[in-house]
Protein backbone atom coordinates (compact mmCIF):
# COMPACT_ATOMS: atom_id res chain seq x y z
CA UNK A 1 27.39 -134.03 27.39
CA UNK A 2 31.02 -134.15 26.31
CA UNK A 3 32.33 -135.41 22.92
CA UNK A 4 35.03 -138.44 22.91
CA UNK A 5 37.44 -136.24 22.39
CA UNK A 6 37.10 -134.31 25.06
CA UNK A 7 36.49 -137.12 27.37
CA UNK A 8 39.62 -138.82 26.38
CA UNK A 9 42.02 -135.78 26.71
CA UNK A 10 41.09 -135.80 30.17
CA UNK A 11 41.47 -139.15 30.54
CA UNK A 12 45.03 -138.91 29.00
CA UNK A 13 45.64 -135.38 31.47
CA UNK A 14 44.91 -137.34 34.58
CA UNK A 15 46.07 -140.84 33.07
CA UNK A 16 43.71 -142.69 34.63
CA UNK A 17 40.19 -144.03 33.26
CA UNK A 18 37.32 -144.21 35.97
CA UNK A 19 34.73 -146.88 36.02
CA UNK A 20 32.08 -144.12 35.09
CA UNK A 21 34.13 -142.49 32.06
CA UNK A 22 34.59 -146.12 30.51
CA UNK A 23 30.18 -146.18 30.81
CA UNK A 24 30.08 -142.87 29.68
CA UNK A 25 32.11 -143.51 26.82
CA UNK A 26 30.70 -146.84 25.99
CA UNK A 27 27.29 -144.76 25.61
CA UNK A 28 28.90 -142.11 23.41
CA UNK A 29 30.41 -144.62 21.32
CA UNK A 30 26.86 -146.33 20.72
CA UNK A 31 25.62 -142.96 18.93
CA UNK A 32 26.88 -141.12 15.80
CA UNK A 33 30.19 -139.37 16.20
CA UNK A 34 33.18 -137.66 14.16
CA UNK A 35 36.71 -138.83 12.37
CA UNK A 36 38.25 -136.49 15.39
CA UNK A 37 35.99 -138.98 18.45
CA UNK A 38 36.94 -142.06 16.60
CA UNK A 39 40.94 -141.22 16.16
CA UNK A 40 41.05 -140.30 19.99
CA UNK A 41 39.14 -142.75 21.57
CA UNK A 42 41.77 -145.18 19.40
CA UNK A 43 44.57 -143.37 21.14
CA UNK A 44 42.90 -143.94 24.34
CA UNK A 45 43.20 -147.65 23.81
CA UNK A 46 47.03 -147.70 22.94
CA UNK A 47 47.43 -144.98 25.91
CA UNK A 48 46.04 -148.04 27.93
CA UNK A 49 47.57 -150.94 25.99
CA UNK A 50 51.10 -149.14 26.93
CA UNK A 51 50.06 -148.55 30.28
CA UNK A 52 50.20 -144.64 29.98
CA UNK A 53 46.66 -144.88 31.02
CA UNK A 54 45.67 -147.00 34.35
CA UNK A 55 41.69 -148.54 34.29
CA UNK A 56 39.83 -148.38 37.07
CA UNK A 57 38.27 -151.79 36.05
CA UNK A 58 41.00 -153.32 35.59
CA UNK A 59 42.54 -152.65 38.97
CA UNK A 60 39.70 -153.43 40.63
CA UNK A 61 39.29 -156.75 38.56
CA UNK A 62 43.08 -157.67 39.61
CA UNK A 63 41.75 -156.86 43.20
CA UNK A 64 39.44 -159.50 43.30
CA UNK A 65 41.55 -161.91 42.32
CA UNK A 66 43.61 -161.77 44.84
């Protein structure tokens, strides 16, 4: 399985997060992990907040509300 940070550097590569990386990261953050997982999956969040990252979620969530 891949750490947070690696997860999210991919993520931030391809700038967009997929429906199954935001469940596999939900399930990563449930367990144990570092200083370096926590201070990238916060950069993750302001890469989305900014809109340097795109959610799958999200797009789909506008979708259906149209």
């Amino acid at each position: 399985m891949n750490s947070i940070h690696e997860i999210v550097q991919q993520v931030l590569t391809t700038g967009y997060l997929t429906i199954n990386t935001e469940d596999q990261l939900r399930r990563l953050l449930s367990t144990k992990y570092g200083k370096e997982d926590f201070y990238a999956f916060m950069h993750l969040q302001q890469a989305a907040m900014t809109g340097r990252v795109k959610q799958e979620s999200r797009e789909l969530k506008y979708l259906k509300t149209v």
